[in-house]
C-alpha atoms as a PDB file:
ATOM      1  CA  UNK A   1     208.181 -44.739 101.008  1.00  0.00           C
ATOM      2  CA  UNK A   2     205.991 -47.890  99.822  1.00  0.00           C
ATOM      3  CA  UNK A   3     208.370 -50.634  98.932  1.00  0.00           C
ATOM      4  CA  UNK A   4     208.385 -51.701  95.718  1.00  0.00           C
ATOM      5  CA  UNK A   5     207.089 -55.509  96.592  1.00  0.00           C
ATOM      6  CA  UNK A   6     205.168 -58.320  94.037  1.00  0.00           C
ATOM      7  CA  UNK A   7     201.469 -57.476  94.161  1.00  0.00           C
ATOM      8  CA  UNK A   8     198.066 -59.378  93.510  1.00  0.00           C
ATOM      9  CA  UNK A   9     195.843 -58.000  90.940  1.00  0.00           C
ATOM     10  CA  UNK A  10     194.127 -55.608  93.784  1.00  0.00           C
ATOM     11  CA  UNK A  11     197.202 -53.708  94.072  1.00  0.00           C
ATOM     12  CA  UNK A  12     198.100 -55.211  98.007  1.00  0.00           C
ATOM     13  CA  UNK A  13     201.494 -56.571  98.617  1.00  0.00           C
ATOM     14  CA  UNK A  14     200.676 -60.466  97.961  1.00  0.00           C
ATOM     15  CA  UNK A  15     202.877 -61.532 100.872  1.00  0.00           C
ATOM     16  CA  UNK A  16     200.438 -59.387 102.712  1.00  0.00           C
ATOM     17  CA  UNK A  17     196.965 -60.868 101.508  1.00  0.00           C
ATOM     18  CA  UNK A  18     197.998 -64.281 101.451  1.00  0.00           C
ATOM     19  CA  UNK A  19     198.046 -63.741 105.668  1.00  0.00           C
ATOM     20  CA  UNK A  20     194.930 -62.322 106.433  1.00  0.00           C
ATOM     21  CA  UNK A  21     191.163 -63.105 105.881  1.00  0.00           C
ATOM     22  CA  UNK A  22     190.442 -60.017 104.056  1.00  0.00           C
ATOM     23  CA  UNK A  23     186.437 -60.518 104.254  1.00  0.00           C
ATOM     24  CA  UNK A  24     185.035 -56.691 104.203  1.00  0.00           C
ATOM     25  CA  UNK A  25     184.768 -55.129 107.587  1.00  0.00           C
ATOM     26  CA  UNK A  26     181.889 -54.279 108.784  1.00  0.00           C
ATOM     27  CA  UNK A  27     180.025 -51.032 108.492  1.00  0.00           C
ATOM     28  CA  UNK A  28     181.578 -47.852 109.718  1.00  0.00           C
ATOM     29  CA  UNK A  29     178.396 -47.230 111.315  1.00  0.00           C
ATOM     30  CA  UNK A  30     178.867 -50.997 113.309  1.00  0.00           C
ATOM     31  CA  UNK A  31     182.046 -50.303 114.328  1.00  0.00           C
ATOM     32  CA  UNK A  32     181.644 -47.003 115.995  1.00  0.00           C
ATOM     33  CA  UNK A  33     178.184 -48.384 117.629  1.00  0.00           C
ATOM     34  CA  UNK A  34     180.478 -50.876 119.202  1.00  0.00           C
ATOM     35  CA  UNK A  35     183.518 -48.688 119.687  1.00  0.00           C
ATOM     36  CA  UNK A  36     184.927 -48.152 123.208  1.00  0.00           C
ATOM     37  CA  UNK A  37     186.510 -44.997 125.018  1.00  0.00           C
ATOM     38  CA  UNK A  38     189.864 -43.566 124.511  1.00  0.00           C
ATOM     39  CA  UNK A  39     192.657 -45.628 126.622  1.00  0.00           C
ATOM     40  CA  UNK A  40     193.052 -44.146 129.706  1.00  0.00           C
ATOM     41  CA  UNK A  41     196.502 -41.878 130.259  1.00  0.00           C
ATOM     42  CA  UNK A  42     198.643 -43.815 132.548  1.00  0.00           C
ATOM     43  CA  UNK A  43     197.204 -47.351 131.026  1.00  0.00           C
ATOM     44  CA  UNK A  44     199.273 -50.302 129.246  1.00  0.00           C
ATOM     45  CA  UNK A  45     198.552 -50.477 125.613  1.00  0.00           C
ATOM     46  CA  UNK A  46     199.307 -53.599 124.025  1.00  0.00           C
ATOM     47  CA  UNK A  47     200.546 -54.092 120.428  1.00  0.00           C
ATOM     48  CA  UNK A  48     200.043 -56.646 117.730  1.00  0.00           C
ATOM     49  CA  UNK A  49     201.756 -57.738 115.242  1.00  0.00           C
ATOM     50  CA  UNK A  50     200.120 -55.717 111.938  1.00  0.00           C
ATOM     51  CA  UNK A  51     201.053 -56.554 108.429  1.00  0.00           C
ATOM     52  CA  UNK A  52     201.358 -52.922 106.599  1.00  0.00           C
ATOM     53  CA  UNK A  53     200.235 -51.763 103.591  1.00  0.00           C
ATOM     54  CA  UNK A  54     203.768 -51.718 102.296  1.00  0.00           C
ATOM     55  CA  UNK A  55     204.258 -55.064 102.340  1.00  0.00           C
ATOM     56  CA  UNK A  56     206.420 -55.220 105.430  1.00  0.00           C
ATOM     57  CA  UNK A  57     205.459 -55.797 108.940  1.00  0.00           C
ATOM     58  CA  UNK A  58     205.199 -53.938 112.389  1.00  0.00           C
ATOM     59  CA  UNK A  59     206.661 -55.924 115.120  1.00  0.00           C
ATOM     60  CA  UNK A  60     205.277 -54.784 119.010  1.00  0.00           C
ATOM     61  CA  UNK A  61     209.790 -55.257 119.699  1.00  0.00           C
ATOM     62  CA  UNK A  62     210.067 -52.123 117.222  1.00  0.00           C
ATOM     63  CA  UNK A  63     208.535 -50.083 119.755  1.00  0.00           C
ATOM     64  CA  UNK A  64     210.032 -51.290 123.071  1.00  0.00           C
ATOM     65  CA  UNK A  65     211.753 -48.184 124.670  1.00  0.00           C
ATOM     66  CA  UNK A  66     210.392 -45.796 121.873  1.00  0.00           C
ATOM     67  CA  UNK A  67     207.298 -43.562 121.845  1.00  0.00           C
ATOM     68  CA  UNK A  68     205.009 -44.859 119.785  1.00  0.00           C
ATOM     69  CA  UNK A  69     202.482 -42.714 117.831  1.00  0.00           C
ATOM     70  CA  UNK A  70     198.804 -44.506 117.180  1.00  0.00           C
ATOM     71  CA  UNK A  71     196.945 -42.809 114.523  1.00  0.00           C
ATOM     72  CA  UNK A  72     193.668 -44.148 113.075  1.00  0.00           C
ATOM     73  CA  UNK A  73     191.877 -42.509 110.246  1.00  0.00           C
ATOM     74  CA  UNK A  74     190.115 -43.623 106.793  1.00  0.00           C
ATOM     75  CA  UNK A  75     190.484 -41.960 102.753  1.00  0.00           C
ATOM     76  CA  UNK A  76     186.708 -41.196 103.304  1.00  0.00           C
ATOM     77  CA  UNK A  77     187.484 -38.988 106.546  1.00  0.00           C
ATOM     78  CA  UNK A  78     187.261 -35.114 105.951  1.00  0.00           C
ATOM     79  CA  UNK A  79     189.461 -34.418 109.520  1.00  0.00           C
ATOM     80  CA  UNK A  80     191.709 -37.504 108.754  1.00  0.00           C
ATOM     81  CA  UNK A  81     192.514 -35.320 105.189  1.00  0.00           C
ATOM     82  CA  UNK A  82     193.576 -32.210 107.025  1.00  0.00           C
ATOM     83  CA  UNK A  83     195.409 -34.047 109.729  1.00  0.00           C
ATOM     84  CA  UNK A  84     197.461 -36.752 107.474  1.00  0.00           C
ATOM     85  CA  UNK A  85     199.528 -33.780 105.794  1.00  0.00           C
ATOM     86  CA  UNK A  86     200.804 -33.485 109.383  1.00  0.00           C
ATOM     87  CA  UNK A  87     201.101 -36.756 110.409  1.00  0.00           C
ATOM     88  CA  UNK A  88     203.552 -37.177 107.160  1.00  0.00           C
ATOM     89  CA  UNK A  89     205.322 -33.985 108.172  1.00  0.00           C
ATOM     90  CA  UNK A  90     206.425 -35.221 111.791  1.00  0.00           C
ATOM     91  CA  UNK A  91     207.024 -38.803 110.598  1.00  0.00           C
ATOM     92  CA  UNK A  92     209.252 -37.171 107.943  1.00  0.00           C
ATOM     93  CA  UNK A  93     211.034 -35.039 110.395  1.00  0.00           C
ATOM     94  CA  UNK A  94     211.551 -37.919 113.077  1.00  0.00           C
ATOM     95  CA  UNK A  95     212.160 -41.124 110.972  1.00  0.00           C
ATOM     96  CA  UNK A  96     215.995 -41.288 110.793  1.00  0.00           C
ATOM     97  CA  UNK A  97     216.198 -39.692 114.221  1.00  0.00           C
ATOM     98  CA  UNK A  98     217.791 -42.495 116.179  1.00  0.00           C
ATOM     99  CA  UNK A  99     215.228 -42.577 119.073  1.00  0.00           C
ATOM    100  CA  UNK A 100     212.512 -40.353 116.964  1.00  0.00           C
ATOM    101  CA  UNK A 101     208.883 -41.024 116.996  1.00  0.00           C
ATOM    102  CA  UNK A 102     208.024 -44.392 115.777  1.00  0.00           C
ATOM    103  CA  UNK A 103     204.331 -44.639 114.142  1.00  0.00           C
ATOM    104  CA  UNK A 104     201.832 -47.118 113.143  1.00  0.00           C
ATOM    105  CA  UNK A 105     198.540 -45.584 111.390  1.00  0.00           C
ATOM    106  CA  UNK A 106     196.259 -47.385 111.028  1.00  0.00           C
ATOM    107  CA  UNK A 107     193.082 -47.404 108.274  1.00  0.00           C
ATOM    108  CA  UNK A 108     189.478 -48.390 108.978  1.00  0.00           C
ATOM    109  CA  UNK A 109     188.474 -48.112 105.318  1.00  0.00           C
ATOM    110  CA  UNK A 110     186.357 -50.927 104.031  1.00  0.00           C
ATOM    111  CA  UNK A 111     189.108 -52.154 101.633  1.00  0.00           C
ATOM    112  CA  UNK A 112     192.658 -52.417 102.210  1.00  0.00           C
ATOM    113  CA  UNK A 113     193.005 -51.440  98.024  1.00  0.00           C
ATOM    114  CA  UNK A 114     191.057 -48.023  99.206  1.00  0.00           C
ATOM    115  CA  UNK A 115     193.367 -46.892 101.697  1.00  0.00           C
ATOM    116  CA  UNK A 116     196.511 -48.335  99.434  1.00  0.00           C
ATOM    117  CA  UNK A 117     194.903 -45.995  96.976  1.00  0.00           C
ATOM    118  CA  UNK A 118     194.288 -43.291  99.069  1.00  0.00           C
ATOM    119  CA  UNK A 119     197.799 -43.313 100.341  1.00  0.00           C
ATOM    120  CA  UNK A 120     199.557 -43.569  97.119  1.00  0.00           C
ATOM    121  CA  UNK A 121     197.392 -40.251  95.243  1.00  0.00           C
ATOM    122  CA  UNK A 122     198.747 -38.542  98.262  1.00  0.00           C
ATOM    123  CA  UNK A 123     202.335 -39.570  97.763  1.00  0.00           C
ATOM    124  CA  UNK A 124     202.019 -40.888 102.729  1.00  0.00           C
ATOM    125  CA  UNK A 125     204.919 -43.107 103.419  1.00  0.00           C
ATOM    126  CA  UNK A 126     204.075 -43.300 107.224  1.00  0.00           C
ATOM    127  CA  UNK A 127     203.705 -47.104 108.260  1.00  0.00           C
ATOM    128  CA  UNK A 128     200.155 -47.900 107.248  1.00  0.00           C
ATOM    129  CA  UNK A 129     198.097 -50.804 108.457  1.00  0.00           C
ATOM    130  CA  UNK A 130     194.574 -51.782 107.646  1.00  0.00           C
ATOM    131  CA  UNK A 131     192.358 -52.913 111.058  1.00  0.00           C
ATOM    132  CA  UNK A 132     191.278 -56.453 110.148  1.00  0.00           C
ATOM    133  CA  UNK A 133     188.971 -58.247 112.734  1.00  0.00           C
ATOM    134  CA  UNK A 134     192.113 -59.560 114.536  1.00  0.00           C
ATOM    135  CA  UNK A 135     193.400 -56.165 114.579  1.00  0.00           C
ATOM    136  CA  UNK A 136     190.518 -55.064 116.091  1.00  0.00           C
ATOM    137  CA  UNK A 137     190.140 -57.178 118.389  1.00  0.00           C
ATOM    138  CA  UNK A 138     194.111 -56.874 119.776  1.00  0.00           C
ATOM    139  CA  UNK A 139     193.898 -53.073 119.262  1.00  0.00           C
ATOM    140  CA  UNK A 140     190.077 -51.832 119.368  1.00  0.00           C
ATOM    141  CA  UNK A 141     189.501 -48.258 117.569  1.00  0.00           C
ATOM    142  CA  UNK A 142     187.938 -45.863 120.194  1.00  0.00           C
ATOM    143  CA  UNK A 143     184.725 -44.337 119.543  1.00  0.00           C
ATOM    144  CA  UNK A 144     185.558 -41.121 116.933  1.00  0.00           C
ATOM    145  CA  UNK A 145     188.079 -40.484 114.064  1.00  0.00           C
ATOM    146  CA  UNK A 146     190.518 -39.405 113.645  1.00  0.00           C
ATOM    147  CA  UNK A 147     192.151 -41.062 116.429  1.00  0.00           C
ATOM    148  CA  UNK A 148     195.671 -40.558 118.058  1.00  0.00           C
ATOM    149  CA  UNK A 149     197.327 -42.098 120.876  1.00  0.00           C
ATOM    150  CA  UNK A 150     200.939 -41.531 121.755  1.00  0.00           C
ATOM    151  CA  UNK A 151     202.069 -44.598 123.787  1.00  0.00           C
ATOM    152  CA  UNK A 152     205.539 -44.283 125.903  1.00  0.00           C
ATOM    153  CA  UNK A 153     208.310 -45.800 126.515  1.00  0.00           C
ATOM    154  CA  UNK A 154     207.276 -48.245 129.093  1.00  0.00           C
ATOM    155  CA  UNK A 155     204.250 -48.826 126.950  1.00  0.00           C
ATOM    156  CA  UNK A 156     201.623 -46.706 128.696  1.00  0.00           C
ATOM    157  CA  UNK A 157     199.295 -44.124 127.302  1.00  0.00           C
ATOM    158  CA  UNK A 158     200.879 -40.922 127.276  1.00  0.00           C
ATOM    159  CA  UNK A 159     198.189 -38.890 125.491  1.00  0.00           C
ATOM    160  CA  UNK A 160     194.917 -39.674 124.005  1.00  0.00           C
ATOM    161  CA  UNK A 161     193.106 -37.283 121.629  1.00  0.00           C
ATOM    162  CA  UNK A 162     189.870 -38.540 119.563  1.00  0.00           C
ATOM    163  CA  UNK A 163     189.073 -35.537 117.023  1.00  0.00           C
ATOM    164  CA  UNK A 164     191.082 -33.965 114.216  1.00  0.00           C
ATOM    165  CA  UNK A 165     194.364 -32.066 116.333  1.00  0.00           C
ATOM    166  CA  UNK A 166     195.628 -28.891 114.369  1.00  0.00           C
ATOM    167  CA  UNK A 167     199.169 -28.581 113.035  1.00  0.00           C
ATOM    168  CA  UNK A 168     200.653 -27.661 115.711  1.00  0.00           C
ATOM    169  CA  UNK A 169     199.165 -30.078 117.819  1.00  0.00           C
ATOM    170  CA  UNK A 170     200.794 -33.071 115.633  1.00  0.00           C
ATOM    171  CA  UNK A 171     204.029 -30.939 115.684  1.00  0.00           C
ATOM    172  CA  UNK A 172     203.828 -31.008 119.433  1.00  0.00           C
ATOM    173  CA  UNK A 173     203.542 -35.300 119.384  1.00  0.00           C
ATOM    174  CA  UNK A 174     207.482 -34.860 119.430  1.00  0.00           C
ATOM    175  CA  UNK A 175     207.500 -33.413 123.171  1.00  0.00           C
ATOM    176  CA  UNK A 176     207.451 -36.753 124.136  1.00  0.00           C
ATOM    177  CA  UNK A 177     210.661 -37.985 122.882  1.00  0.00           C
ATOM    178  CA  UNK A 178     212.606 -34.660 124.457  1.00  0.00           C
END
């Protein structure tokens, strides 16, 4: 659930924009021109730090040891809106589990207020980041959206889908923590 945290005018967490240059990103169409491939299965993925939309912050330590779900989508994106009701079921189902999924999703809307927005009118608590240029740059989008990568527990890509996956293709995510 968003925390309930002191916010600026825009609705963001202030804690939250007082850290990051929030200059607009650049068009969607600029970003997939100079998006890259999927991560290879079998290669390292690294993790940044990423302040989330709830005010609090994910920390690369939270996911040492733990399968990591990577999920990037946008309020504008027609698969990303049949595909979020599932991501929100599995992170419901494997949030308390002590060595559940952990997730980071992360929004490529032009705004972080949009995708605040956007998660609020559809009552998502999954952790929510927006991709700022040093996001970006630490974790680059692949070409497509929605994305999903499930990183393992020794921080290599387990699977790597670019395209909207089907319910019980998100409900399957959670073979990799059997």
């Amino acid at each position: 659930m968003l925390a309930a945290t002191a916010l600026t005018a825009s609705g963001l967490p202030t804690a939250w924009s007082q850290t990051l240059n929030l200059a607009p990103a650049p068009s969607s169409a600029t970003a997939e021109r100079q998006a890259g491939p999927l991560p290879a299965v079998g290669s390292p993925l690294a993790l940044p730090e990423v302040p989330l939309l709830d005010g609090s912050v994910f920390r690369p330590a939270q996911a040492e040891g733990r399968v990591l779900v990577v999920y990037w989508w946008a309020s504008t994106c027609p698969f990303c809106a049949l595909q979020s009701p599932e991501v929100q079921k599995l992170w419901d189902a494997e949030r308390r589990k002590p060595q559940g999924l952990q997730f980071l999703t992360l929004s490529i809307d032009r705004k972080p207020e949009d995708a605040l927005a956007y998660l609020q009118k559809k009552g998502y608590t999954f952790p929510a980041g927006f991709v700022t240029p040093q996001i970006h740059q630490a974790l680059p989008k692949p070409k497509g959206l929605p994305i999903t990568v499930v990183r393992g527990r020794d921080g290599r890509v387990l699977q790597a889908e670019r395209g909207q996956l089907f319910p019980e293709d998100v409900e399957q995510l959670a073979r990799w923590v059997a």
